[in-house]
N, C-alpha and C. Protein backbone atom coordinates (compact mmCIF):
# COMPACT_ATOMS: atom_id res chain seq x y z
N UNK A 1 0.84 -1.18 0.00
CA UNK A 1 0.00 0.00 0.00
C UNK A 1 0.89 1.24 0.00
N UNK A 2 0.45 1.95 -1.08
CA UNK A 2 1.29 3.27 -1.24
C UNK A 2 0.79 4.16 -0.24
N UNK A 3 1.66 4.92 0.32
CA UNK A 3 1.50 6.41 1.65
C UNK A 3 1.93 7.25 1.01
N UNK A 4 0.73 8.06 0.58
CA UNK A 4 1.37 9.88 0.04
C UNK A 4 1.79 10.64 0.74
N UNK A 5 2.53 11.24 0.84
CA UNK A 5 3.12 12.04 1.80
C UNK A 5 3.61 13.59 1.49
N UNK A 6 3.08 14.44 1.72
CA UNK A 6 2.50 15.93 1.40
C UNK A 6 4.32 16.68 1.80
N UNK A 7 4.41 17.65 0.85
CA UNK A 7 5.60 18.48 1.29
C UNK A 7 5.22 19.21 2.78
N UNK A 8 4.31 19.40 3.02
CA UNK A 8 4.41 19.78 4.58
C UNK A 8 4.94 18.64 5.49
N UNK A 9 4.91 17.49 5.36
CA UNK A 9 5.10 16.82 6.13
C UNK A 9 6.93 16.93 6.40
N UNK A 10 7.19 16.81 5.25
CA UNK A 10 8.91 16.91 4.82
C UNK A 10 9.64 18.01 5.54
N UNK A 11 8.75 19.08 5.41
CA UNK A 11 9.15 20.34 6.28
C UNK A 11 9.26 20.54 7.29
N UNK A 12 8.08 20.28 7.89
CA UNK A 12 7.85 20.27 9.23
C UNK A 12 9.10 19.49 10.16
N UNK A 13 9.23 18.19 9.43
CA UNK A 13 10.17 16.86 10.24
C UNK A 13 11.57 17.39 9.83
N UNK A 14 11.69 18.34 8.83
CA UNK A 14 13.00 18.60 8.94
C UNK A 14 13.34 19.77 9.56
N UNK A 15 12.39 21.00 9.83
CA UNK A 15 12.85 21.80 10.85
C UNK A 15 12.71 21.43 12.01
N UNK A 16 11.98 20.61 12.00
CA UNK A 16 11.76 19.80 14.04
C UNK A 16 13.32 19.44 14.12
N UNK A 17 13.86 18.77 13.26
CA UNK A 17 15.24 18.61 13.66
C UNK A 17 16.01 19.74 13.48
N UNK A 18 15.87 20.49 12.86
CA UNK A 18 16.84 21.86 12.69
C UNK A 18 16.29 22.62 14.23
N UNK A 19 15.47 22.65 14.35
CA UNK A 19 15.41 23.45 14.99
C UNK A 19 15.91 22.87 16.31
N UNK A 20 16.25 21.76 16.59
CA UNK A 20 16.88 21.17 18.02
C UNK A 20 18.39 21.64 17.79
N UNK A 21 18.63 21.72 16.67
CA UNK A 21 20.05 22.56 16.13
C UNK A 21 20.21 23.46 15.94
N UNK A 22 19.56 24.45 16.46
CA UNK A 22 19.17 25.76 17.04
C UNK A 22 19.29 26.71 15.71
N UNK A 23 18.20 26.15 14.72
CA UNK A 23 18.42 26.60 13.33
C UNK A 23 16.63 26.53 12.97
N UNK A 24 16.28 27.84 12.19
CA UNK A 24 14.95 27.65 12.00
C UNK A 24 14.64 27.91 10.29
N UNK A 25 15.40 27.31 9.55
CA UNK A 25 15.46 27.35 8.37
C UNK A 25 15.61 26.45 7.41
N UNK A 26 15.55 25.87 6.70
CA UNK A 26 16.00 25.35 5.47
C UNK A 26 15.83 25.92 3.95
N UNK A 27 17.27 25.53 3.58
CA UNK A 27 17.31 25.91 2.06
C UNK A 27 16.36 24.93 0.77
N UNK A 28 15.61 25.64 -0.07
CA UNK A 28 14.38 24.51 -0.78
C UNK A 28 15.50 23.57 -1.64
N UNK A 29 16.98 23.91 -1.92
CA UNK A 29 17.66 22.86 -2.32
C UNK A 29 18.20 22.00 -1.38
N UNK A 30 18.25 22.22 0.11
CA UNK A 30 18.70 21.03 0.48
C UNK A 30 16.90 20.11 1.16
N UNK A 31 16.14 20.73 0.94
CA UNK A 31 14.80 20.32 1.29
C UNK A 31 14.99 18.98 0.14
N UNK A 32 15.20 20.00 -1.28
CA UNK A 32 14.78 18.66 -2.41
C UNK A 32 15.78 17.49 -2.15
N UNK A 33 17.01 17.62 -2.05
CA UNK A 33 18.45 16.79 -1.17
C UNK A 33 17.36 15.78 -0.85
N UNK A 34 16.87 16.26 0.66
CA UNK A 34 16.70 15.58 1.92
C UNK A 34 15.33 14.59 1.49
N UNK A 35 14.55 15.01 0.26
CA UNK A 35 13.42 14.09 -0.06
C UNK A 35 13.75 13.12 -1.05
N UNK A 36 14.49 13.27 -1.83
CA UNK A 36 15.69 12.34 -2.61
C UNK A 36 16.60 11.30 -1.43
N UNK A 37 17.07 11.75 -0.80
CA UNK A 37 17.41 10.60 0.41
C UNK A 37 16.46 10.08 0.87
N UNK A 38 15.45 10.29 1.39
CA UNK A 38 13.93 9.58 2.15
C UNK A 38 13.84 8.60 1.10
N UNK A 39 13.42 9.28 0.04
CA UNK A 39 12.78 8.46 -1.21
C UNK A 39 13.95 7.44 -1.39
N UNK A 40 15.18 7.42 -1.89
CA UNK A 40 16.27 6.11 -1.79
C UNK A 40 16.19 5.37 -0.51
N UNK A 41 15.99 6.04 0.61
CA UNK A 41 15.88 5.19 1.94
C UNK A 41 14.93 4.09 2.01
N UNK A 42 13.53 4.70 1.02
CA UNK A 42 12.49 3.91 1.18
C UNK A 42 12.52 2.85 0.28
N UNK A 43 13.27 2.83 -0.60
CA UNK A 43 13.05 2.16 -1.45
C UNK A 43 14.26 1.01 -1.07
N UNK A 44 15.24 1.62 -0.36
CA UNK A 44 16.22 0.58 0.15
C UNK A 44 15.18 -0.57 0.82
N UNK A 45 14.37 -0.15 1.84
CA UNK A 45 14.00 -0.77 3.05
C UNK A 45 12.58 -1.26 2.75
N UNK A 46 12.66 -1.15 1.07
CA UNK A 46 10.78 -1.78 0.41
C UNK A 46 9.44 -1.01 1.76
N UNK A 47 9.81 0.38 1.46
CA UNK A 47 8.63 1.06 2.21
C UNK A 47 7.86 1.77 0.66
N UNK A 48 6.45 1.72 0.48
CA UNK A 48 6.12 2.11 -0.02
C UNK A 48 5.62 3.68 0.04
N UNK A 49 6.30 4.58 -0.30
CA UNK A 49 5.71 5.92 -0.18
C UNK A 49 6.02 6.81 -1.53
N UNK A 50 5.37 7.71 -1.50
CA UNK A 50 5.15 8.68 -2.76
C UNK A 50 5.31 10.11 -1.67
N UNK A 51 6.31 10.85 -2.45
CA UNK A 51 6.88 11.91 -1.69
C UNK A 51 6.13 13.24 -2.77
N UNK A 52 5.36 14.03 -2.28
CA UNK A 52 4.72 15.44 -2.98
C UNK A 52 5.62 16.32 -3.04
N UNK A 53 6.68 16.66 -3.57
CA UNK A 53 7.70 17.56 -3.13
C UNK A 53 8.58 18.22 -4.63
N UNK A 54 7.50 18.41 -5.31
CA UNK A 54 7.91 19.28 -6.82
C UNK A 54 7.69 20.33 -5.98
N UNK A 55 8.19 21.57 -6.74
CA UNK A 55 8.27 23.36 -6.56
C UNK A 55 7.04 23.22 -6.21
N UNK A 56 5.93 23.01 -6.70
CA UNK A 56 4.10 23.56 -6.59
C UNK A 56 3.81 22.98 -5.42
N UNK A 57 4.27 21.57 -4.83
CA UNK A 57 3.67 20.47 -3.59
C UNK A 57 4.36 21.65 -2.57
N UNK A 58 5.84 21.94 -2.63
CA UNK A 58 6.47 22.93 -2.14
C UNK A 58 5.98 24.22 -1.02
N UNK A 59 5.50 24.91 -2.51
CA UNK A 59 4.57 26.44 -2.60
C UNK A 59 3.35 26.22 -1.86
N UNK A 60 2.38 25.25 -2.23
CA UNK A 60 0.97 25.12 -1.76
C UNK A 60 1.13 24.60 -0.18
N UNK A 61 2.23 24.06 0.10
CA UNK A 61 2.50 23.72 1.66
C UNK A 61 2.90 24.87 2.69
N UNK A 62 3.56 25.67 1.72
CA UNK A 62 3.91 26.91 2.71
C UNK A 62 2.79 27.58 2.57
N UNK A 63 2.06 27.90 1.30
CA UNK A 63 0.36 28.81 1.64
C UNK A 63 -0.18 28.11 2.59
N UNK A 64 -0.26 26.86 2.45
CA UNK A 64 -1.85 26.42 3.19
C UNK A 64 -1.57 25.92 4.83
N UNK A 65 -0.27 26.04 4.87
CA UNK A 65 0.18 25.80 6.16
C UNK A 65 1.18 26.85 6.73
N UNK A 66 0.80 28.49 5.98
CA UNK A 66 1.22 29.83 6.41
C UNK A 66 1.57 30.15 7.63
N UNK A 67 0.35 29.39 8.78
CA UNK A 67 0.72 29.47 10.49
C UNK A 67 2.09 29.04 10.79
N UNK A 68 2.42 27.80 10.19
CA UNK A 68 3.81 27.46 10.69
C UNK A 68 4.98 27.80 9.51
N UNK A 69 4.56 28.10 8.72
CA UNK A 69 6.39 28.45 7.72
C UNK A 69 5.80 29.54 6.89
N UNK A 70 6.82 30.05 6.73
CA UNK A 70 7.10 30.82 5.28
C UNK A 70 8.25 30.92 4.45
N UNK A 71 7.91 31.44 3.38
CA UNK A 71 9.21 31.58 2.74
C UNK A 71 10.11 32.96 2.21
N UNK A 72 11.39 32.50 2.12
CA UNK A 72 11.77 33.91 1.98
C UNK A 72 13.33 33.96 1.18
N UNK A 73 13.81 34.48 1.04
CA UNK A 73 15.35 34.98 0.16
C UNK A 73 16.17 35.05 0.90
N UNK A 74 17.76 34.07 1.35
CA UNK A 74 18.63 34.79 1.56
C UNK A 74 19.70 34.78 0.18
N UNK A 75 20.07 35.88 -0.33
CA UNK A 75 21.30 36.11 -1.12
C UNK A 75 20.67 35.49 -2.20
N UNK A 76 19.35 36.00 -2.95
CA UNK A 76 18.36 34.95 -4.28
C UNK A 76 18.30 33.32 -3.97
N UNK A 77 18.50 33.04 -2.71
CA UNK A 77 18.68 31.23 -2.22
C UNK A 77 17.01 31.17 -1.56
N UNK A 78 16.26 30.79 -1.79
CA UNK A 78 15.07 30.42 -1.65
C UNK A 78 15.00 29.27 -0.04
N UNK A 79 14.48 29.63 0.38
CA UNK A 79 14.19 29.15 2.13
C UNK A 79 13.02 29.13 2.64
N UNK A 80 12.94 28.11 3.49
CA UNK A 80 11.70 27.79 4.46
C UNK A 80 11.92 28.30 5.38
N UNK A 81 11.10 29.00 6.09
CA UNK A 81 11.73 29.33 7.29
C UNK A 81 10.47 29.36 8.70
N UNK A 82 10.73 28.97 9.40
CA UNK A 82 9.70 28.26 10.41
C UNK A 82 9.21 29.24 11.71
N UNK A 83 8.19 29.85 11.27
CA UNK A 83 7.64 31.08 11.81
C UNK A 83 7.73 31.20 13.55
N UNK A 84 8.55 32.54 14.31
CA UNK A 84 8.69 32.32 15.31
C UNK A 84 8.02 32.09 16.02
N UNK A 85 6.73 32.16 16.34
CA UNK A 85 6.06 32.05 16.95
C UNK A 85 5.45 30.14 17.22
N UNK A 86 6.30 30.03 16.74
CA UNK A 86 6.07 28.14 16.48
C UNK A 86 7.13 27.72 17.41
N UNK A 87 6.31 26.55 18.20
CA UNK A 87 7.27 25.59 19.41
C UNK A 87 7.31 23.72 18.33
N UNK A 88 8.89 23.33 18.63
CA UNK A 88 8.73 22.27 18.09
C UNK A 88 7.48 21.46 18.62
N UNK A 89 6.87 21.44 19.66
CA UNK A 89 5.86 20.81 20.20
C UNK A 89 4.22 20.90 19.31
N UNK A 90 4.45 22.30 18.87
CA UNK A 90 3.08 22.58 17.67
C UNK A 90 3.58 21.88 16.34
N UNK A 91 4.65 21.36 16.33
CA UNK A 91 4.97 20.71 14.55
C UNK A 91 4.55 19.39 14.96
N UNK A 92 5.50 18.78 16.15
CA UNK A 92 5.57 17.57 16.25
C UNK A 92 3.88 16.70 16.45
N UNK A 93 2.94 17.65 17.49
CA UNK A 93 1.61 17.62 17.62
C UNK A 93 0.44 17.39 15.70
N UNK A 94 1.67 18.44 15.10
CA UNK A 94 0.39 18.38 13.78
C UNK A 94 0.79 17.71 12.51
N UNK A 95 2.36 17.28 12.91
CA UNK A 95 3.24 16.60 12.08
C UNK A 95 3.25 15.43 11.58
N UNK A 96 3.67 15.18 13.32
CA UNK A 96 4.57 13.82 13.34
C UNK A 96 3.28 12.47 13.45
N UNK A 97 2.52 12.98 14.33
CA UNK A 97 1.71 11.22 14.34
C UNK A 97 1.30 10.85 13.50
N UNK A 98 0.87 11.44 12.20
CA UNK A 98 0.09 10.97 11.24
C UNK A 98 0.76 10.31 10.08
N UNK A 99 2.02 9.60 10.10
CA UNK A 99 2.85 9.13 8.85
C UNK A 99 3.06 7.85 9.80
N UNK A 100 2.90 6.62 9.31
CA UNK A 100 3.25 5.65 10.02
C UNK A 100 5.04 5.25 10.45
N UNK A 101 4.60 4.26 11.31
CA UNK A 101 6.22 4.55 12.02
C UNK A 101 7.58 4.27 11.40
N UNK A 102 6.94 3.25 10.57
CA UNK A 102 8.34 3.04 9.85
C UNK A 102 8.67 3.68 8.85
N UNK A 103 7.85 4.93 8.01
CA UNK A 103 8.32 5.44 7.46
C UNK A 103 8.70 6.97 8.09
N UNK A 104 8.54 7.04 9.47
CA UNK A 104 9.05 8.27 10.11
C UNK A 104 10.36 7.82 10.84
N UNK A 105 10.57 6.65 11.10
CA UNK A 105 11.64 6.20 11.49
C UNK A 105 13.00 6.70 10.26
N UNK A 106 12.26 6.33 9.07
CA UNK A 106 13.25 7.24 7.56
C UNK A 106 13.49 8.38 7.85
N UNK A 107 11.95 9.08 7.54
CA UNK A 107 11.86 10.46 7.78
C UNK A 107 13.31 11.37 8.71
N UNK A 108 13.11 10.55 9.98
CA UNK A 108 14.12 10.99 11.11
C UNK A 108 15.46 10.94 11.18
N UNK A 109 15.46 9.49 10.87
CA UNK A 109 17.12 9.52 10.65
C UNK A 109 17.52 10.28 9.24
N UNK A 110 17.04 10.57 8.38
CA UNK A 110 17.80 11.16 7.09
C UNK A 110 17.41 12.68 7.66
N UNK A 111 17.13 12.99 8.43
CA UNK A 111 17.02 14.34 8.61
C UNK A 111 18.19 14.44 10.10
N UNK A 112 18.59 13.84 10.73
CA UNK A 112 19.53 14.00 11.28
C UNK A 112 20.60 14.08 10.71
N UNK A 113 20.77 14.24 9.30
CA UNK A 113 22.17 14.38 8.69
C UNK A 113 21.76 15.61 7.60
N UNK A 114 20.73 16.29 8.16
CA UNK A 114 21.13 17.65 7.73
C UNK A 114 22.13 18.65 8.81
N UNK A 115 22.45 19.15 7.48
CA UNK A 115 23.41 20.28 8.12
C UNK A 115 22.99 21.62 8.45
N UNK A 116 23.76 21.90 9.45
CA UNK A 116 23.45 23.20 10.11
C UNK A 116 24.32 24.65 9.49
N UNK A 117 23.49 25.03 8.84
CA UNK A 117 24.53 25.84 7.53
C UNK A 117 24.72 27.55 8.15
């Protein structure tokens, strides 16, 4: 059974970890990086998932989920950036339970090997 899995989700789980790395950002090229690793991870470990994470899955995740991210420019470099007013506890609450475990178990560890730029 295939699990779709929405670019908010991608976001969210990767600033939850940035942000324990006292970082509230990501660049949308190492975003695409980090869903290209998930996606090889999954496919290593025969998890079936479908990752939403073209430019548009992107864009429509930061509109429609405006409360927690936005986006913005440093130096023409295109960024997520995870609105202050947000506690990892409001991501992890609207995030994290809803992707089953073994494919957040992916999710997690390939996002612990982002870098803190």
């Amino acid at each position: 059974m295939d699990v779709f899995v929405g670019a908010e989700y991608i976001i969210a789980n990767a600033l939850i970890v940035l942000k324990r790395k006292g970082v509230d950002q990501i660049k949308v090229t190492d975003l695409q990086s980090f869903g290209i690793n998930i996606q090889k991870s999954c496919f290593e470990q025969s998890v079936d998932a479908v990752f939403l994470l073209s430019l548009d899955n992107v864009s429509a995740a930061i509109y429609n989920f405006s409360d927690y991210f936005s986006y913005d420019e440093i130096d023409r470099e295109p960024i997520i950036r995870l609105n202050s007013e947000v506690e990892i506890e409001d991501l992890e609450s609207r995030f994290v339970g809803y992707l089953p475990i073994k494919l957040l178990k992916i999710i997690l560890e390939n996002a612990q090997k982002l870098g803190v730029a």
